[in-house]
C-alpha atoms as a PDB file:
ATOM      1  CA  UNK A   1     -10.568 -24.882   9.056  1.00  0.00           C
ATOM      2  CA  UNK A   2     -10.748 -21.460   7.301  1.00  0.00           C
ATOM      3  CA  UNK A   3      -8.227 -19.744   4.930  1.00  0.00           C
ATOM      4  CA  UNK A   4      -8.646 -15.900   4.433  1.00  0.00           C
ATOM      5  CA  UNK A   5      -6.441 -14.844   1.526  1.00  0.00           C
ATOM      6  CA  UNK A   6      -5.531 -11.463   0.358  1.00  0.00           C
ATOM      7  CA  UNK A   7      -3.835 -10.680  -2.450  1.00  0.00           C
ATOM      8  CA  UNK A   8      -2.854  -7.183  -3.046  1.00  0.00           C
ATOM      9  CA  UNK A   9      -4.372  -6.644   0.443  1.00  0.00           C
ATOM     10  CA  UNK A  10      -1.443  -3.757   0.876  1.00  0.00           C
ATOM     11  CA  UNK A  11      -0.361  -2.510  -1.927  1.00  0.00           C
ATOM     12  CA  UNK A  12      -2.304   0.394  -2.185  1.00  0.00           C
ATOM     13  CA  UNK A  13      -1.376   1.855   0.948  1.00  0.00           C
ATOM     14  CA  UNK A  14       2.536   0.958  -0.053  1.00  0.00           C
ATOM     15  CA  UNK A  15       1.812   3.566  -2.567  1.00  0.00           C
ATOM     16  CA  UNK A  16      -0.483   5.831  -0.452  1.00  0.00           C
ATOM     17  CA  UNK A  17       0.641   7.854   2.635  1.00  0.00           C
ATOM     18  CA  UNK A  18      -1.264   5.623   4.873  1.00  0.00           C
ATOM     19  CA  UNK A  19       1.678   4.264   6.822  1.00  0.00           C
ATOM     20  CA  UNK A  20       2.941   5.789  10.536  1.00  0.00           C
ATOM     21  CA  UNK A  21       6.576   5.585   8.775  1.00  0.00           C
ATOM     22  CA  UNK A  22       7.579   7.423  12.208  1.00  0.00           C
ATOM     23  CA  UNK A  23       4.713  10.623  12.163  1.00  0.00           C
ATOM     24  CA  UNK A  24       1.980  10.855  13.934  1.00  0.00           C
ATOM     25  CA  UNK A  25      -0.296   8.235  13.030  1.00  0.00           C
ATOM     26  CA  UNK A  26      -3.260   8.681  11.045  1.00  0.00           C
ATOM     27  CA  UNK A  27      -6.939   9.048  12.251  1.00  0.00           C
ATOM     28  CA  UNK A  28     -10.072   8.873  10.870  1.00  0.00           C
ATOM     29  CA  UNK A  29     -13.206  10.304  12.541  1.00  0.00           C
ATOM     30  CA  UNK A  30     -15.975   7.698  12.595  1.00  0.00           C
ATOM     31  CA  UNK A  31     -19.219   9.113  10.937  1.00  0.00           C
ATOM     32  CA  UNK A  32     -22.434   9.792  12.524  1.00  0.00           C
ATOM     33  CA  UNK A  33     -20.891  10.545  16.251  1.00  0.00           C
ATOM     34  CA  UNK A  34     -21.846  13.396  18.251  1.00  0.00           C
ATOM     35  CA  UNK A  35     -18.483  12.220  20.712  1.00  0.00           C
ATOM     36  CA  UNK A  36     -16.137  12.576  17.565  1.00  0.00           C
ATOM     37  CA  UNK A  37     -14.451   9.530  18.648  1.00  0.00           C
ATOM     38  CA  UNK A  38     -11.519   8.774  16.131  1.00  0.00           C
ATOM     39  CA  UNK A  39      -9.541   5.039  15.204  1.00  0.00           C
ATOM     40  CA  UNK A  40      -6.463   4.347  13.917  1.00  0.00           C
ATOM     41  CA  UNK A  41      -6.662   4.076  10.501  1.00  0.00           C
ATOM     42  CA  UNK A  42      -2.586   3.344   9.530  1.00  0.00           C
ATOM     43  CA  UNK A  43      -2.089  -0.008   7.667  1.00  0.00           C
ATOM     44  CA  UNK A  44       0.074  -1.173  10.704  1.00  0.00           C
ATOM     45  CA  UNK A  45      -2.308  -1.045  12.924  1.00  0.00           C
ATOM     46  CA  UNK A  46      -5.345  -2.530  10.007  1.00  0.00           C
ATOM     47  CA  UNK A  47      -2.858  -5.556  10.011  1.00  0.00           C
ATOM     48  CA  UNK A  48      -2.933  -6.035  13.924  1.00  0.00           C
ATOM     49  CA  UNK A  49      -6.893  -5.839  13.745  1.00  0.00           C
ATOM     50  CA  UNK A  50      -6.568  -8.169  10.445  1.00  0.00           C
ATOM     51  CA  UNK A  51      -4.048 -10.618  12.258  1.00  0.00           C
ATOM     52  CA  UNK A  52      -5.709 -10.639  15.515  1.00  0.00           C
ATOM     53  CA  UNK A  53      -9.532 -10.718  14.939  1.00  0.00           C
ATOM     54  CA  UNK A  54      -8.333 -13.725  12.325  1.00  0.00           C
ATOM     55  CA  UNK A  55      -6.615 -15.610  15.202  1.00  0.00           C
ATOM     56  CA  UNK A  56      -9.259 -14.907  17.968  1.00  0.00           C
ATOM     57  CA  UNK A  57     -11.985 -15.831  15.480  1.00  0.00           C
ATOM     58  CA  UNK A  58      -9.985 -19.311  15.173  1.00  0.00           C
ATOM     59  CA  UNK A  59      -9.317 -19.205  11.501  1.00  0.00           C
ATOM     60  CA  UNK A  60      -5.808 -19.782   9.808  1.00  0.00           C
ATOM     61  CA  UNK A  61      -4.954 -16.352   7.391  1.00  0.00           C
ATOM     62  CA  UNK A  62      -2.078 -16.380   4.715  1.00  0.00           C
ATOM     63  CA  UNK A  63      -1.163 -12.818   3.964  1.00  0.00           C
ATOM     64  CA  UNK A  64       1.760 -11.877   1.864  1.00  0.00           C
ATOM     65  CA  UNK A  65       4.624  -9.524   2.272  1.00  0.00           C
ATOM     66  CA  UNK A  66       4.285  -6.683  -0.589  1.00  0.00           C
ATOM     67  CA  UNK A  67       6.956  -6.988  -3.339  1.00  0.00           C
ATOM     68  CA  UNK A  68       8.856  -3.654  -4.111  1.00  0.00           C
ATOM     69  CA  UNK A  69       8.081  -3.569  -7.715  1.00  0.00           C
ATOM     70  CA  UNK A  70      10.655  -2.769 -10.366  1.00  0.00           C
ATOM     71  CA  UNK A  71       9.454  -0.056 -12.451  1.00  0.00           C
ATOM     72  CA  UNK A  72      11.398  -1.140 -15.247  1.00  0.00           C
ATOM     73  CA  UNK A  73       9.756  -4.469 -15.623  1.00  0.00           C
ATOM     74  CA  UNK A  74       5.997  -2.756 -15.645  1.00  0.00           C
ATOM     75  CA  UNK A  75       3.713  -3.508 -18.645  1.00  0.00           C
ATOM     76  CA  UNK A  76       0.534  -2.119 -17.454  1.00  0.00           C
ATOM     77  CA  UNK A  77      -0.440  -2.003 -20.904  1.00  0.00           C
ATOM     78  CA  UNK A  78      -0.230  -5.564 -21.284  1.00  0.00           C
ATOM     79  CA  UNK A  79      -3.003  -7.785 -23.287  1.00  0.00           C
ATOM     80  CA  UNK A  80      -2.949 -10.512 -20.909  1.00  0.00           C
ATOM     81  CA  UNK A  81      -4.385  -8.602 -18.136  1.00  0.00           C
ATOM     82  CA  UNK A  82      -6.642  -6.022 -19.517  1.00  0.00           C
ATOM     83  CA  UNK A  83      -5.523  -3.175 -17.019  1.00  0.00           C
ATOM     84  CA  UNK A  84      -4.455  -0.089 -17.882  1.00  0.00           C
ATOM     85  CA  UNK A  85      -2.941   3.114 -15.404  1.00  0.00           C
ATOM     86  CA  UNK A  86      -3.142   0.762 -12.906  1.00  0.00           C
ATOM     87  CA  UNK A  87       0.426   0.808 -11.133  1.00  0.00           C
ATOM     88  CA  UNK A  88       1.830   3.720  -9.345  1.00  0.00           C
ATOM     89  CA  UNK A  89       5.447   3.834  -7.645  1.00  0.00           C
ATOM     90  CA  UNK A  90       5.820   3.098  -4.453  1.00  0.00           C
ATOM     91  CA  UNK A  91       6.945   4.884  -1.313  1.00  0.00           C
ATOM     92  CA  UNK A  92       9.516   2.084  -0.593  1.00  0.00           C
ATOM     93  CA  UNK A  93       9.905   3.217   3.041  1.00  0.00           C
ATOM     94  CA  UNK A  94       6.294   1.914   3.507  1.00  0.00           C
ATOM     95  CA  UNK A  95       6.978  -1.058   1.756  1.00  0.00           C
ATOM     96  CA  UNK A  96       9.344  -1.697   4.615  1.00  0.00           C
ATOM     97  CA  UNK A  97       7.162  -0.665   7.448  1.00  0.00           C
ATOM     98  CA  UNK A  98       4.155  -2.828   6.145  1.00  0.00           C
ATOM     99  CA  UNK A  99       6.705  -5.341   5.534  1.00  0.00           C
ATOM    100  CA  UNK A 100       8.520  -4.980   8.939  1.00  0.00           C
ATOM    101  CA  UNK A 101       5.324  -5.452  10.962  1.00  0.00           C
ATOM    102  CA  UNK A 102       3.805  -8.334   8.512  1.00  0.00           C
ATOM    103  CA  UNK A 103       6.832 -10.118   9.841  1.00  0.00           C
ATOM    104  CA  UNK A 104       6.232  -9.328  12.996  1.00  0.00           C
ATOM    105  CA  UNK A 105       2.921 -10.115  13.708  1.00  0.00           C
ATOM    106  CA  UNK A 106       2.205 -13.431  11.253  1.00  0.00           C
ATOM    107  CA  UNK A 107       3.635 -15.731  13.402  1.00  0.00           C
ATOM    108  CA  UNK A 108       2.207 -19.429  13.678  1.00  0.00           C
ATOM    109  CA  UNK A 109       1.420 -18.639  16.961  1.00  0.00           C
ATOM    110  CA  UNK A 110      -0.797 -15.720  15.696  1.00  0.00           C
ATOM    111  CA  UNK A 111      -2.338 -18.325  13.199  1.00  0.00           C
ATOM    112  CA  UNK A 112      -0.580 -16.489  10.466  1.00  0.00           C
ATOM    113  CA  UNK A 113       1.775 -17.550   7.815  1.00  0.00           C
ATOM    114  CA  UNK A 114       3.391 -15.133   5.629  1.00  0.00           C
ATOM    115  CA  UNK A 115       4.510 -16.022   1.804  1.00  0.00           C
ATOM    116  CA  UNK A 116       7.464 -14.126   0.780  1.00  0.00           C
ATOM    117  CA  UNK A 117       5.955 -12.500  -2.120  1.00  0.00           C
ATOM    118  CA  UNK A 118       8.870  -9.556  -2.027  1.00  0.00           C
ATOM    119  CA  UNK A 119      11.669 -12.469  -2.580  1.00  0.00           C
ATOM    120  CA  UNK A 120       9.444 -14.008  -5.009  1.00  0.00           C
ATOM    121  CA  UNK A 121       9.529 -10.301  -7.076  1.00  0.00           C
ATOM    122  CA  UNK A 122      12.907  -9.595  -6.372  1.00  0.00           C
ATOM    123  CA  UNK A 123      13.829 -13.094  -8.189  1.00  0.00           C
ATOM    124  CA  UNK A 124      11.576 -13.037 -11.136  1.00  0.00           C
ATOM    125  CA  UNK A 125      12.772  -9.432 -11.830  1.00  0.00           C
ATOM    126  CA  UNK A 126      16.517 -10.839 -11.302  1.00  0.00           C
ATOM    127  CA  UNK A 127      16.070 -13.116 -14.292  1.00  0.00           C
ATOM    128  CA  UNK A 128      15.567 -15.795 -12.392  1.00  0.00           C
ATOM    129  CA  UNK A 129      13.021 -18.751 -13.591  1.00  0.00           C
ATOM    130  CA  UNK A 130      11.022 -20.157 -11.264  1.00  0.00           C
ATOM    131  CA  UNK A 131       9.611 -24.003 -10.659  1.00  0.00           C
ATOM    132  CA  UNK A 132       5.966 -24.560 -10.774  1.00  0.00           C
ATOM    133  CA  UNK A 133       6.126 -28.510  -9.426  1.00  0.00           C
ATOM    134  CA  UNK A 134       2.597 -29.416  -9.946  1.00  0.00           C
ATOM    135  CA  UNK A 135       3.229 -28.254 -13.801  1.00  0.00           C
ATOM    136  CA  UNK A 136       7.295 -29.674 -14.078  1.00  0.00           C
ATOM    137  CA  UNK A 137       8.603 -26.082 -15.657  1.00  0.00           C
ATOM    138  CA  UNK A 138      10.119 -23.237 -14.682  1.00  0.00           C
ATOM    139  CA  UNK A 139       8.640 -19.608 -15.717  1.00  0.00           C
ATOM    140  CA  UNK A 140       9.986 -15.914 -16.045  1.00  0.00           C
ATOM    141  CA  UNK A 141       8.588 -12.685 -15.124  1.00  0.00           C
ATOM    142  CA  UNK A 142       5.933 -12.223 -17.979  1.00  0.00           C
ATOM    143  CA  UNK A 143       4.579 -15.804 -17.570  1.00  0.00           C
ATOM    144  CA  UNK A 144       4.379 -15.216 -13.910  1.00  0.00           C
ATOM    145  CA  UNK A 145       3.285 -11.212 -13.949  1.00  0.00           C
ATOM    146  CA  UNK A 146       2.491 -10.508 -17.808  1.00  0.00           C
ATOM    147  CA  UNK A 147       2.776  -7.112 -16.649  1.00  0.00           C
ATOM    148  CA  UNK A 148       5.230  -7.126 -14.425  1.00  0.00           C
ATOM    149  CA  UNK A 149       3.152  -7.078 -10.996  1.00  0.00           C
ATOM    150  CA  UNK A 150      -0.344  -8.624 -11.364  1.00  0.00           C
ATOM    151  CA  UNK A 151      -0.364 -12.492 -11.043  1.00  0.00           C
ATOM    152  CA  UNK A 152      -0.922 -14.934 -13.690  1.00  0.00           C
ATOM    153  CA  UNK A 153      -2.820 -18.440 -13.158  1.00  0.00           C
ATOM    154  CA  UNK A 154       0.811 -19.814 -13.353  1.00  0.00           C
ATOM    155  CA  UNK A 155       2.225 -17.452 -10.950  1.00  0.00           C
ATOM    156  CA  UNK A 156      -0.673 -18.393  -9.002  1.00  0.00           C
ATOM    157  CA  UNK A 157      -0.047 -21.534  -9.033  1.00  0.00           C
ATOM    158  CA  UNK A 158       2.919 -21.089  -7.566  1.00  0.00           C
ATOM    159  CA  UNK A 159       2.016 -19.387  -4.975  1.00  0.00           C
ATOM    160  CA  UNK A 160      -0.614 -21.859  -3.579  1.00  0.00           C
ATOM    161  CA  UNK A 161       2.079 -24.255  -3.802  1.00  0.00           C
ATOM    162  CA  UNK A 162       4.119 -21.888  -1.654  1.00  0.00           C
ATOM    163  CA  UNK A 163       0.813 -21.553   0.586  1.00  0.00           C
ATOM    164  CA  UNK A 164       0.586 -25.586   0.918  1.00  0.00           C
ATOM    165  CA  UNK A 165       4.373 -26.313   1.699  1.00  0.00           C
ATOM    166  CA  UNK A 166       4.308 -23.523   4.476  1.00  0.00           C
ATOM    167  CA  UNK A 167       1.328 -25.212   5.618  1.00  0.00           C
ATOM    168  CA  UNK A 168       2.092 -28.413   5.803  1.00  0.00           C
ATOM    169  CA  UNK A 169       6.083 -27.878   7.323  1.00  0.00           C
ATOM    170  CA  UNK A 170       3.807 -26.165  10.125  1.00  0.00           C
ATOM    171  CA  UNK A 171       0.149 -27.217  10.505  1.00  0.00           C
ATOM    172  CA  UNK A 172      -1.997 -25.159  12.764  1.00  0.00           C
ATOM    173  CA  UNK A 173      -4.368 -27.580  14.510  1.00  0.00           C
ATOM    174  CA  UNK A 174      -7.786 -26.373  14.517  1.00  0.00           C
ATOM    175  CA  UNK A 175      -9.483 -25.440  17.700  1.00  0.00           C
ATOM    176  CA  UNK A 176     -12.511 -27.535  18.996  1.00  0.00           C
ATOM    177  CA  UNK A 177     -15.840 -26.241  18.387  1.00  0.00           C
END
């Protein structure tokens, strides 16, 4: 079986203007032809092409739903991570959109499981602690996001185990080869 994991897969286009949020969609021409055909180059329709060339290919894919960040828990400037300048609001009505058709389209029956990584923000930037079972203790925001959005090894941690328990509550066989 394969995994294909993303992890800030859509984050960038929650902050970009890359989302149909209702307007025409957005089209890209494709370079080098003389019949200026165009795709679709939205993020809703990049996660149907994600989703279903992942399924049709016969692989399993874990995606995540994209967190609306609090900017008043950002440390971009953190030690930890190293990265500087690199967080940007967010147009929170994409958030939704890219959120709204992540739910839609991982299903099981797409091959797709989604990890609530939105709930998982929302809590940490509650207050809230947060169990790491493999490790026996609970962590805040800064041990999980040091600056507030990127993932430590701890958060990550806790995310995989969040990957393993969706998996195993609902295995996808494997096709045949």
């Amino acid at each position: 079986a394969s995994i294909i994991l993303g992890i800030d897969l859509f984050y960038w286009d929650s902050i970009g203007n890359t989302c149909g949020l209702g307007r025409p969609k957005y089209y890209e021409r494709l370079a080098g032809r003389r019949d200026q055909q165009v795709r679709r180059g939205d993020v809703e329709y990049q996660i149907e092409r994600l989703i279903y060339q992942s399924r049709d290919s016969g692989k399993v894919l874990f995606l995540g739903s994209v967190p609306a960040e609090e900017p008043g828990n950002i440390r971009i400037n953190s030690e930890a991570t190293g990265v500087d300048g690199m967080w940007y609001p967010q147009n929170m009505a994409c958030v939704r959109r890219i959120n709204q058709v992540l739910q839609r389209l991982c299903t099981l029956e797409n091959r797709c499981y989604l990890i609530d990584l939105a709930t998982l923000a929302r809590r940490l930037n509650d207050g809230e602690r947060l169990l790491v079972r493999s490790l026996g203790q609970s962590f805040d925001l800064l041990q999980m996001r040091p600056d507030g959005v990127h993932m430590s090894a701890i958060g990550s941690l806790f995310v995989f185990e969040q990957m393993v328990d969706a998996y195993e509550s609902n295995p996808i066989a494997c096709p045949a080869r």
